[in-house]
C-alpha atoms as a PDB file:
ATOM      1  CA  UNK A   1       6.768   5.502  18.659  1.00  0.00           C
ATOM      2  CA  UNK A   2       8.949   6.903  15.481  1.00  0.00           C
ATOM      3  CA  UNK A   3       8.447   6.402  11.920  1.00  0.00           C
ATOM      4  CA  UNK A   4      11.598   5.556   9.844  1.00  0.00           C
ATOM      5  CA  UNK A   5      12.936   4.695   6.387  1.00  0.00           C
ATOM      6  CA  UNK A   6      13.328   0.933   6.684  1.00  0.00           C
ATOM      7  CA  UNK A   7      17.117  -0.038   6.450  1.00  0.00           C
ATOM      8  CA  UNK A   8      18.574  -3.038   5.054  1.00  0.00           C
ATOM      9  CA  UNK A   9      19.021  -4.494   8.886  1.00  0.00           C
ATOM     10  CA  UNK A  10      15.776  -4.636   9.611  1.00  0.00           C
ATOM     11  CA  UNK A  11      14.588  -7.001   6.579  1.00  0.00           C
ATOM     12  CA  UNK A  12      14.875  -9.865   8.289  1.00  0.00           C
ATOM     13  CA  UNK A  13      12.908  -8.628  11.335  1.00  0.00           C
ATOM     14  CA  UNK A  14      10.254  -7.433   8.611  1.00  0.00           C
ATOM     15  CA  UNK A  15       9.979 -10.499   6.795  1.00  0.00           C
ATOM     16  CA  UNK A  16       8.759 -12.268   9.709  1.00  0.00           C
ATOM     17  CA  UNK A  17       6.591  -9.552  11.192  1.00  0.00           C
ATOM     18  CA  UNK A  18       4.755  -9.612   7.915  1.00  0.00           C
ATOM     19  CA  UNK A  19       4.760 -13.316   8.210  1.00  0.00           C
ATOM     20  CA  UNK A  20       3.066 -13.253  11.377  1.00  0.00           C
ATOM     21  CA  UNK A  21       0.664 -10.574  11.073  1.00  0.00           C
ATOM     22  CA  UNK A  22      -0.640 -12.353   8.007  1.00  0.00           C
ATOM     23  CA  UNK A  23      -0.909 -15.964   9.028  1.00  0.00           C
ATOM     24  CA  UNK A  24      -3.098 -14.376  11.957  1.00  0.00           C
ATOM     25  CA  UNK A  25      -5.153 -12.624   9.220  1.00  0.00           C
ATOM     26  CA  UNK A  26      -8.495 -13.950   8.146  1.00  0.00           C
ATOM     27  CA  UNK A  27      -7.156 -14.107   4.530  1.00  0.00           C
ATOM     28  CA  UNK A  28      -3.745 -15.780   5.890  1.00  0.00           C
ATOM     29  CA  UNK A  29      -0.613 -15.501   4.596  1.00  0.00           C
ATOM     30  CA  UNK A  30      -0.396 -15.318   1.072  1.00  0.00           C
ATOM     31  CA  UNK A  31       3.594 -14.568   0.237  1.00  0.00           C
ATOM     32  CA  UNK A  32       3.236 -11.263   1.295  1.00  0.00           C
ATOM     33  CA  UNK A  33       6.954 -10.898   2.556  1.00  0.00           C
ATOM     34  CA  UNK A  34       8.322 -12.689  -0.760  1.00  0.00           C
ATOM     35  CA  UNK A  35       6.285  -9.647  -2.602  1.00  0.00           C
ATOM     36  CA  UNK A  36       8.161  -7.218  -0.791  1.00  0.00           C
ATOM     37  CA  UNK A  37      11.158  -8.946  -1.581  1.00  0.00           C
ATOM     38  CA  UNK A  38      10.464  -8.685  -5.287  1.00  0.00           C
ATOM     39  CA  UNK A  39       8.901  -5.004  -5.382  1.00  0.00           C
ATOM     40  CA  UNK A  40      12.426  -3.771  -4.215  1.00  0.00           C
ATOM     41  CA  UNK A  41      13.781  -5.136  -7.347  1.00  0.00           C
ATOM     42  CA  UNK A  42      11.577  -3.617  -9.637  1.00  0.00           C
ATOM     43  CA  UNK A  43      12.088  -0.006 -11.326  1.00  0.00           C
ATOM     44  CA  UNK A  44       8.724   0.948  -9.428  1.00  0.00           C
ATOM     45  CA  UNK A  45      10.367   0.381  -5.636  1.00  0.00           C
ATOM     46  CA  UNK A  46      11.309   3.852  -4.085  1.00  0.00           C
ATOM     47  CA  UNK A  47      13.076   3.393  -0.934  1.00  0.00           C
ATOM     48  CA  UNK A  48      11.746   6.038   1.015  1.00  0.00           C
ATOM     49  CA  UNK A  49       8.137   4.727   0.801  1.00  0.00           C
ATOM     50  CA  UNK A  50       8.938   1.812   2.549  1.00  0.00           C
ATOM     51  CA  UNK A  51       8.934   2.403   6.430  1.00  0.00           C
ATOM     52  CA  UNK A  52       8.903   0.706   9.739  1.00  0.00           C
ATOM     53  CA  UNK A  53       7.027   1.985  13.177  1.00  0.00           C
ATOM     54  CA  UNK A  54       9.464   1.390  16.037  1.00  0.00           C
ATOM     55  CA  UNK A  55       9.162   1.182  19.912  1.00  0.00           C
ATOM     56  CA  UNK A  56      11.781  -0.656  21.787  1.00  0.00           C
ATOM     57  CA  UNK A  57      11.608  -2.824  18.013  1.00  0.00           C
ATOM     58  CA  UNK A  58       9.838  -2.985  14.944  1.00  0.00           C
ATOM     59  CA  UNK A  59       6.030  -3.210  15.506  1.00  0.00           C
ATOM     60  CA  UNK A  60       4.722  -2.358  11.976  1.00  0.00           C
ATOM     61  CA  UNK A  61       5.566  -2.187   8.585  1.00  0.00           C
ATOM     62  CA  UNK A  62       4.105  -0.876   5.253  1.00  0.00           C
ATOM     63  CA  UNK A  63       5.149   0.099   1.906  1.00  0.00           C
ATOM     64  CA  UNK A  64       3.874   2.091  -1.143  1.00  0.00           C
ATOM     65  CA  UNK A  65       5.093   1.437  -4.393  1.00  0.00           C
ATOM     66  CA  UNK A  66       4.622   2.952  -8.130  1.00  0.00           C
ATOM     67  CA  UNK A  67       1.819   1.255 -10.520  1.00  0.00           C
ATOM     68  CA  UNK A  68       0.307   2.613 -13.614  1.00  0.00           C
ATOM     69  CA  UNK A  69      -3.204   4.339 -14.530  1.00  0.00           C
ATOM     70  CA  UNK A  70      -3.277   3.111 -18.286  1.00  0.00           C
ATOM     71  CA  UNK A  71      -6.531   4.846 -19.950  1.00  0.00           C
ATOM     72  CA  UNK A  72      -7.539   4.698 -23.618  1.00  0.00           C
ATOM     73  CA  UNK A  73      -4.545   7.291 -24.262  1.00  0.00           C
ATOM     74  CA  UNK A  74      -2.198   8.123 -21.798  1.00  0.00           C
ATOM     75  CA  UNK A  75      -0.449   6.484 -18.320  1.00  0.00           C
ATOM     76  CA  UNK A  76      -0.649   8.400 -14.870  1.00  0.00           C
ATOM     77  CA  UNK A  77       1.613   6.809 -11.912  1.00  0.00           C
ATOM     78  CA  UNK A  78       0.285   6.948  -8.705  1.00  0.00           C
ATOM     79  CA  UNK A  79       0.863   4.254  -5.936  1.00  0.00           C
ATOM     80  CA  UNK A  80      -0.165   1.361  -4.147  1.00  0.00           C
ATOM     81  CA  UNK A  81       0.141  -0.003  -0.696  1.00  0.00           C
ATOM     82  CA  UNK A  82       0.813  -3.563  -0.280  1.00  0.00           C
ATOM     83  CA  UNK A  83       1.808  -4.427   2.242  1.00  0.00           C
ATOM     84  CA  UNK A  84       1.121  -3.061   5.582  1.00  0.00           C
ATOM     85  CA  UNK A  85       1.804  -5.235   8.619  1.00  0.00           C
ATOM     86  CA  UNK A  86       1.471  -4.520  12.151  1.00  0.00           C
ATOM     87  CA  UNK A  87       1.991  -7.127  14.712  1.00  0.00           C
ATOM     88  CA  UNK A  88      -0.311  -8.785  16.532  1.00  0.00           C
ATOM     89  CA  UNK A  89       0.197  -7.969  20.187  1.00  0.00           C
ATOM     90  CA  UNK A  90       0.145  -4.032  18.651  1.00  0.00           C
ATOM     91  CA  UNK A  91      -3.055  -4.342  16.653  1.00  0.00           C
ATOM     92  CA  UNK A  92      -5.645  -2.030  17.441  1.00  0.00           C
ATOM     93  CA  UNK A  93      -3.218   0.067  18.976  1.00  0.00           C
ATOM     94  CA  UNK A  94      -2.536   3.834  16.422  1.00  0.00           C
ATOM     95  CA  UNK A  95       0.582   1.443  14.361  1.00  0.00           C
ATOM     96  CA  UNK A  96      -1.608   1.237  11.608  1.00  0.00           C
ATOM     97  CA  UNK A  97      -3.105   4.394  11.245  1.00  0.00           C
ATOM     98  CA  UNK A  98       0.229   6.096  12.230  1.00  0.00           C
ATOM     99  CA  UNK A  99       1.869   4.291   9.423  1.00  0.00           C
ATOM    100  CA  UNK A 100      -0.854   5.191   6.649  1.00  0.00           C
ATOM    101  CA  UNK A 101      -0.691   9.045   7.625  1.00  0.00           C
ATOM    102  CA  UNK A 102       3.308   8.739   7.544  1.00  0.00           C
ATOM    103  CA  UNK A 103       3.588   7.815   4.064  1.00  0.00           C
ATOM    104  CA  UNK A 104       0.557   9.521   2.682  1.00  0.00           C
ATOM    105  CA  UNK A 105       2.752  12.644   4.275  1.00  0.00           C
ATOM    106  CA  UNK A 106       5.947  11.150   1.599  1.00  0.00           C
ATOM    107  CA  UNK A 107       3.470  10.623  -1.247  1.00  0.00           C
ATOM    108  CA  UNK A 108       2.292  14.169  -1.201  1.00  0.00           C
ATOM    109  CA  UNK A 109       6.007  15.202  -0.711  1.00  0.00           C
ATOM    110  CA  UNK A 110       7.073  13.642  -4.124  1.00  0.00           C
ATOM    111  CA  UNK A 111       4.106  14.855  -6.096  1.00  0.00           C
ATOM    112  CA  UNK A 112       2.119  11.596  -6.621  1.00  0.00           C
ATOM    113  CA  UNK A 113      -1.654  12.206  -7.143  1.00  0.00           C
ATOM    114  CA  UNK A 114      -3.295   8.847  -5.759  1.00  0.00           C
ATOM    115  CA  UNK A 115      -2.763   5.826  -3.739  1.00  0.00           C
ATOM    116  CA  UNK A 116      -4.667   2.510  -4.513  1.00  0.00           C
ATOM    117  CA  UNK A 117      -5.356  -0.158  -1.875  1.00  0.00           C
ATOM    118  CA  UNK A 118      -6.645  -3.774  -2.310  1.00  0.00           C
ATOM    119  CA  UNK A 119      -7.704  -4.227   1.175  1.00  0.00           C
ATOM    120  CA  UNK A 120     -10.904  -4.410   3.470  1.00  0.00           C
ATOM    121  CA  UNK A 121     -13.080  -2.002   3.187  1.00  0.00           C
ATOM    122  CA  UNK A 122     -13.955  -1.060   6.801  1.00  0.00           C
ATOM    123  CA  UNK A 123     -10.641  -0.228   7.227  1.00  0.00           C
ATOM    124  CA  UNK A 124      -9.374   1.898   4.487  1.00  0.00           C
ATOM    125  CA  UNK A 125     -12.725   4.172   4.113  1.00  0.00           C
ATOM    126  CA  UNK A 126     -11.925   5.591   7.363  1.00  0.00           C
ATOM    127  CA  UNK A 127      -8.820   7.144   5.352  1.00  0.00           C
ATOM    128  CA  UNK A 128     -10.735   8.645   2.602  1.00  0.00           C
ATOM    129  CA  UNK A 129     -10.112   5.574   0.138  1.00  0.00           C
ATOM    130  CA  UNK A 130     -13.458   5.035  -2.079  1.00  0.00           C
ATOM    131  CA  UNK A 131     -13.906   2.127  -4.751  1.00  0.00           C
ATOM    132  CA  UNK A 132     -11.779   2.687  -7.809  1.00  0.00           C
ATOM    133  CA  UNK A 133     -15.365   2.041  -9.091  1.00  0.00           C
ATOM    134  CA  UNK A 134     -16.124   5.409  -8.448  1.00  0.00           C
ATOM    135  CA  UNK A 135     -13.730   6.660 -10.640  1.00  0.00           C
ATOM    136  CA  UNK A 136     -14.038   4.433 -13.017  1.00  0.00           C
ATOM    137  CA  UNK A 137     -11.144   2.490 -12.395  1.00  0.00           C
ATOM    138  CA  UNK A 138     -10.644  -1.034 -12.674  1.00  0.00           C
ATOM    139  CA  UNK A 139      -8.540  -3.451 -10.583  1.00  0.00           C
ATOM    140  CA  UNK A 140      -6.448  -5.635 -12.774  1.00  0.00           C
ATOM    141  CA  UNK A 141      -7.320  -8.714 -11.340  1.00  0.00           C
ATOM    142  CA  UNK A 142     -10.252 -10.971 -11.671  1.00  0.00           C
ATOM    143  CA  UNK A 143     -12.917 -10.895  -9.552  1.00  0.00           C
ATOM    144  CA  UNK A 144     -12.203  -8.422  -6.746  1.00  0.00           C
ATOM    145  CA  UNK A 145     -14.929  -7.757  -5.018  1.00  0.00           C
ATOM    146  CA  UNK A 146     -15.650  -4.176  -5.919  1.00  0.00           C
ATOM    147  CA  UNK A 147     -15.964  -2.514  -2.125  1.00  0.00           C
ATOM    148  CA  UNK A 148     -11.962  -3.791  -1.288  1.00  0.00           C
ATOM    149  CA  UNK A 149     -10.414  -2.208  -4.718  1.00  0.00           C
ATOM    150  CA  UNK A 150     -10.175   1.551  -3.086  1.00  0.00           C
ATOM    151  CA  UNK A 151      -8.088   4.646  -4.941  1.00  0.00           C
ATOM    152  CA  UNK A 152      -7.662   7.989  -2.589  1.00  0.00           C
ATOM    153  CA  UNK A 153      -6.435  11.252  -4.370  1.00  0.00           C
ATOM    154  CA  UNK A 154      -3.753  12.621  -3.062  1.00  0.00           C
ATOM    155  CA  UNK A 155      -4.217  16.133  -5.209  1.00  0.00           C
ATOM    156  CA  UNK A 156      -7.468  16.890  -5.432  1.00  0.00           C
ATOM    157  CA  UNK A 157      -9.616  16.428  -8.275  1.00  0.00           C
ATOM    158  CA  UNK A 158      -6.432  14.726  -9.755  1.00  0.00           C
ATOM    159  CA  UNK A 159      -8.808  11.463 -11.030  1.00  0.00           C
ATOM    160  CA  UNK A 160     -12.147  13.929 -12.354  1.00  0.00           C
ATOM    161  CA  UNK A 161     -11.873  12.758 -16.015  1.00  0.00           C
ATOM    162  CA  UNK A 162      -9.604  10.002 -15.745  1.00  0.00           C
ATOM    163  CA  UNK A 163     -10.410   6.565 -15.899  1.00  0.00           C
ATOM    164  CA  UNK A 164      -8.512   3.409 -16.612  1.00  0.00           C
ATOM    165  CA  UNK A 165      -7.273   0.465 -15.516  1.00  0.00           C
ATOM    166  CA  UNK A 166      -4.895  -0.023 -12.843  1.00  0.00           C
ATOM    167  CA  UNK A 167      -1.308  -1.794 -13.991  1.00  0.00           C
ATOM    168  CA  UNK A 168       1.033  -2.879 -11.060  1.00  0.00           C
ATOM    169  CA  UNK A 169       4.645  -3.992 -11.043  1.00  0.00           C
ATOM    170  CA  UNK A 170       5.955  -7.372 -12.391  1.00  0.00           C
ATOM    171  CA  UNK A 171       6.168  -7.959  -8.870  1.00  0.00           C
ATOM    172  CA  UNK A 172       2.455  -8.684  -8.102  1.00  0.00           C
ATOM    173  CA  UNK A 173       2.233 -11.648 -11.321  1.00  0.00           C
END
Protein backbone atom coordinates (compact mmCIF):
# COMPACT_ATOMS: atom_id res chain seq x y z
CA UNK A 1 0.00 0.00 0.00
CA UNK A 2 1.57 3.69 -0.85
CA UNK A 3 0.75 6.94 0.53
CA UNK A 4 0.38 9.84 -2.00
CA UNK A 5 -0.44 13.53 -2.45
CA UNK A 6 -4.03 13.33 -3.66
CA UNK A 7 -4.27 14.65 -7.34
CA UNK A 8 -7.02 16.39 -8.92
CA UNK A 9 -8.10 12.84 -10.73
CA UNK A 10 -8.81 11.20 -7.92
CA UNK A 11 -11.56 13.73 -6.43
CA UNK A 12 -14.19 12.15 -7.77
CA UNK A 13 -13.15 8.67 -6.54
CA UNK A 14 -12.68 10.51 -3.03
CA UNK A 15 -15.85 12.14 -2.88
CA UNK A 16 -17.62 8.98 -2.93
CA UNK A 17 -15.28 6.95 -0.77
CA UNK A 18 -15.91 9.55 1.87
CA UNK A 19 -19.52 9.24 1.03
CA UNK A 20 -19.57 5.71 1.73
CA UNK A 21 -17.43 5.33 4.61
CA UNK A 22 -19.63 7.86 6.34
CA UNK A 23 -23.14 6.77 5.57
CA UNK A 24 -21.81 3.35 7.11
CA UNK A 25 -20.68 5.38 10.17
CA UNK A 26 -22.69 5.41 13.33
CA UNK A 27 -22.83 9.26 13.08
CA UNK A 28 -23.72 8.95 9.16
CA UNK A 29 -22.93 11.10 6.65
CA UNK A 30 -22.95 14.54 7.48
CA UNK A 31 -21.51 16.51 4.14
CA UNK A 32 -18.27 15.42 4.84
CA UNK A 33 -17.11 15.31 1.08
CA UNK A 34 -18.83 18.86 0.37
CA UNK A 35 -16.37 20.05 3.43
CA UNK A 36 -13.51 18.89 1.65
CA UNK A 37 -14.68 20.51 -1.29
CA UNK A 38 -14.80 23.85 0.47
CA UNK A 39 -11.51 23.52 2.71
CA UNK A 40 -9.54 23.44 -0.67
CA UNK A 41 -10.83 26.82 -1.33
CA UNK A 42 -9.92 28.38 1.70
CA UNK A 43 -6.40 30.18 2.44
CA UNK A 44 -5.99 27.39 5.24
CA UNK A 45 -5.97 24.24 2.51
CA UNK A 46 -2.29 23.06 1.89
CA UNK A 47 -2.18 20.56 -0.76
CA UNK A 48 0.28 18.33 0.47
CA UNK A 49 -1.71 17.47 3.65
CA UNK A 50 -4.29 16.01 1.80
CA UNK A 51 -3.45 12.30 0.82
CA UNK A 52 -4.89 9.11 -0.44
CA UNK A 53 -3.77 5.29 0.60
CA UNK A 54 -3.69 3.26 -2.61
CA UNK A 55 -3.69 -0.54 -3.48
CA UNK A 56 -4.85 -1.58 -6.84
CA UNK A 57 -7.27 1.96 -6.04
CA UNK A 58 -7.97 4.37 -3.54
CA UNK A 59 -8.89 2.72 -0.18
CA UNK A 60 -8.54 5.72 2.22
CA UNK A 61 -8.44 9.21 2.43
CA UNK A 62 -7.66 11.98 5.02
CA UNK A 63 -6.74 15.50 5.19
CA UNK A 64 -5.24 18.06 7.66
CA UNK A 65 -5.87 21.52 7.31
CA UNK A 66 -4.73 24.96 9.12
CA UNK A 67 -7.09 26.42 12.08
CA UNK A 68 -6.26 28.94 14.66
CA UNK A 69 -5.30 28.81 18.56
CA UNK A 70 -6.78 32.37 19.44
CA UNK A 71 -5.81 33.02 23.32
CA UNK A 72 -6.40 36.23 25.28
CA UNK A 73 -3.33 37.75 23.18
CA UNK A 74 -1.90 36.08 20.45
CA UNK A 75 -2.93 33.26 17.49
CA UNK A 76 -0.86 29.92 17.09
CA UNK A 77 -1.78 27.73 13.80
CA UNK A 78 -1.69 24.28 14.16
CA UNK A 79 -4.02 21.78 12.28
CA UNK A 80 -6.93 19.74 12.15
CA UNK A 81 -7.97 16.52 10.60
CA UNK A 82 -11.30 16.29 9.13
CA UNK A 83 -11.79 14.16 7.30
CA UNK A 84 -10.35 10.78 7.27
CA UNK A 85 -12.15 8.05 5.33
CA UNK A 86 -11.27 4.58 4.78
CA UNK A 87 -13.55 2.26 3.03
CA UNK A 88 -15.49 -0.16 4.33
CA UNK A 89 -14.35 -3.50 2.98
CA UNK A 90 -10.61 -2.02 4.27
CA UNK A 91 -11.66 -1.04 7.77
CA UNK A 92 -9.84 -2.53 10.44
CA UNK A 93 -7.22 -3.27 8.16
CA UNK A 94 -3.57 -0.60 9.01
CA UNK A 95 -5.45 2.26 6.19
CA UNK A 96 -6.26 4.25 8.99
CA UNK A 97 -3.48 4.19 11.13
CA UNK A 98 -1.11 4.24 8.08
CA UNK A 99 -2.75 7.39 6.97
CA UNK A 100 -2.58 9.25 10.50
CA UNK A 101 1.29 8.40 10.85
CA UNK A 102 1.75 9.64 7.07
CA UNK A 103 0.66 13.05 7.61
CA UNK A 104 1.66 13.50 11.19
CA UNK A 105 5.25 12.64 9.31
CA UNK A 106 4.21 16.12 6.78
CA UNK A 107 3.03 18.11 9.80
CA UNK A 108 6.28 17.76 11.61
CA UNK A 109 8.04 18.38 8.20
CA UNK A 110 6.48 21.95 7.86
CA UNK A 111 6.97 22.97 11.45
CA UNK A 112 3.36 22.87 12.79
CA UNK A 113 3.20 22.27 16.60
CA UNK A 114 -0.31 20.43 17.06
CA UNK A 115 -3.03 18.63 15.37
CA UNK A 116 -6.70 18.78 16.70
CA UNK A 117 -9.26 16.04 16.05
CA UNK A 118 -13.08 16.04 16.65
CA UNK A 119 -13.49 12.40 16.56
CA UNK A 120 -14.13 9.27 18.86
CA UNK A 121 -12.21 8.92 21.47
CA UNK A 122 -11.21 5.22 21.45
CA UNK A 123 -9.73 5.79 18.40
CA UNK A 124 -7.59 8.80 18.42
CA UNK A 125 -6.03 8.19 22.13
CA UNK A 126 -4.27 5.33 20.75
CA UNK A 127 -2.29 8.18 18.73
CA UNK A 128 -1.37 10.26 21.61
CA UNK A 129 -4.43 12.77 21.10
CA UNK A 130 -5.75 13.91 24.76
CA UNK A 131 -8.86 16.31 25.35
CA UNK A 132 -8.11 19.86 24.34
CA UNK A 133 -9.52 20.03 27.93
CA UNK A 134 -6.32 19.22 29.15
CA UNK A 135 -4.79 22.03 27.78
CA UNK A 136 -7.19 24.19 28.29
CA UNK A 137 -8.49 24.43 25.01
CA UNK A 138 -11.87 24.81 23.90
CA UNK A 139 -13.69 23.40 20.85
CA UNK A 140 -15.57 26.09 19.07
CA UNK A 141 -18.66 24.44 18.85
CA UNK A 142 -21.45 23.87 21.23
CA UNK A 143 -21.75 21.07 23.14
CA UNK A 144 -19.00 18.62 22.17
CA UNK A 145 -18.75 16.17 24.37
CA UNK A 146 -15.45 16.86 26.03
CA UNK A 147 -13.62 13.15 25.58
CA UNK A 148 -14.05 13.51 21.34
CA UNK A 149 -12.43 17.26 21.18
CA UNK A 150 -8.60 15.80 21.26
CA UNK A 151 -5.29 18.21 20.46
CA UNK A 152 -1.78 16.12 20.07
CA UNK A 153 1.53 18.21 20.10
CA UNK A 154 3.48 17.75 17.49
CA UNK A 155 6.68 19.70 19.25
CA UNK A 156 6.78 18.97 22.51
CA UNK A 157 5.73 21.06 25.24
CA UNK A 158 4.57 23.39 22.33
CA UNK A 159 0.83 23.88 24.26
CA UNK A 160 2.52 24.19 28.27
CA UNK A 161 1.17 27.76 28.81
CA UNK A 162 -1.07 28.15 26.05
CA UNK A 163 -4.60 28.03 26.15
CA UNK A 164 -7.38 29.24 23.93
CA UNK A 165 -9.94 28.52 21.86
CA UNK A 166 -9.79 26.66 18.77
CA UNK A 167 -10.91 28.79 15.38
CA UNK A 168 -11.32 26.66 12.13
CA UNK A 169 -11.72 27.70 8.52
CA UNK A 170 -14.87 29.34 6.99
CA UNK A 171 -15.16 26.03 5.66
CA UNK A 172 -16.53 24.20 8.78
CA UNK A 173 -19.70 27.19 9.30
Amino acid sequence: MKIKTIEEKDFITVKNLITDAFTHDEHGYNDEAELVAKIRNTKEYIPELEVVAEDEGILGYALLSEVYLNSAHQQYTGLVLAPIAVNPDSQKSGVGKLLMNELEKRAKALDYEFISILGHPEYYTKFGYKPASKYNILSPFKDVPDETFMIKEIKDDYLKNKEGTIQYSEAFN
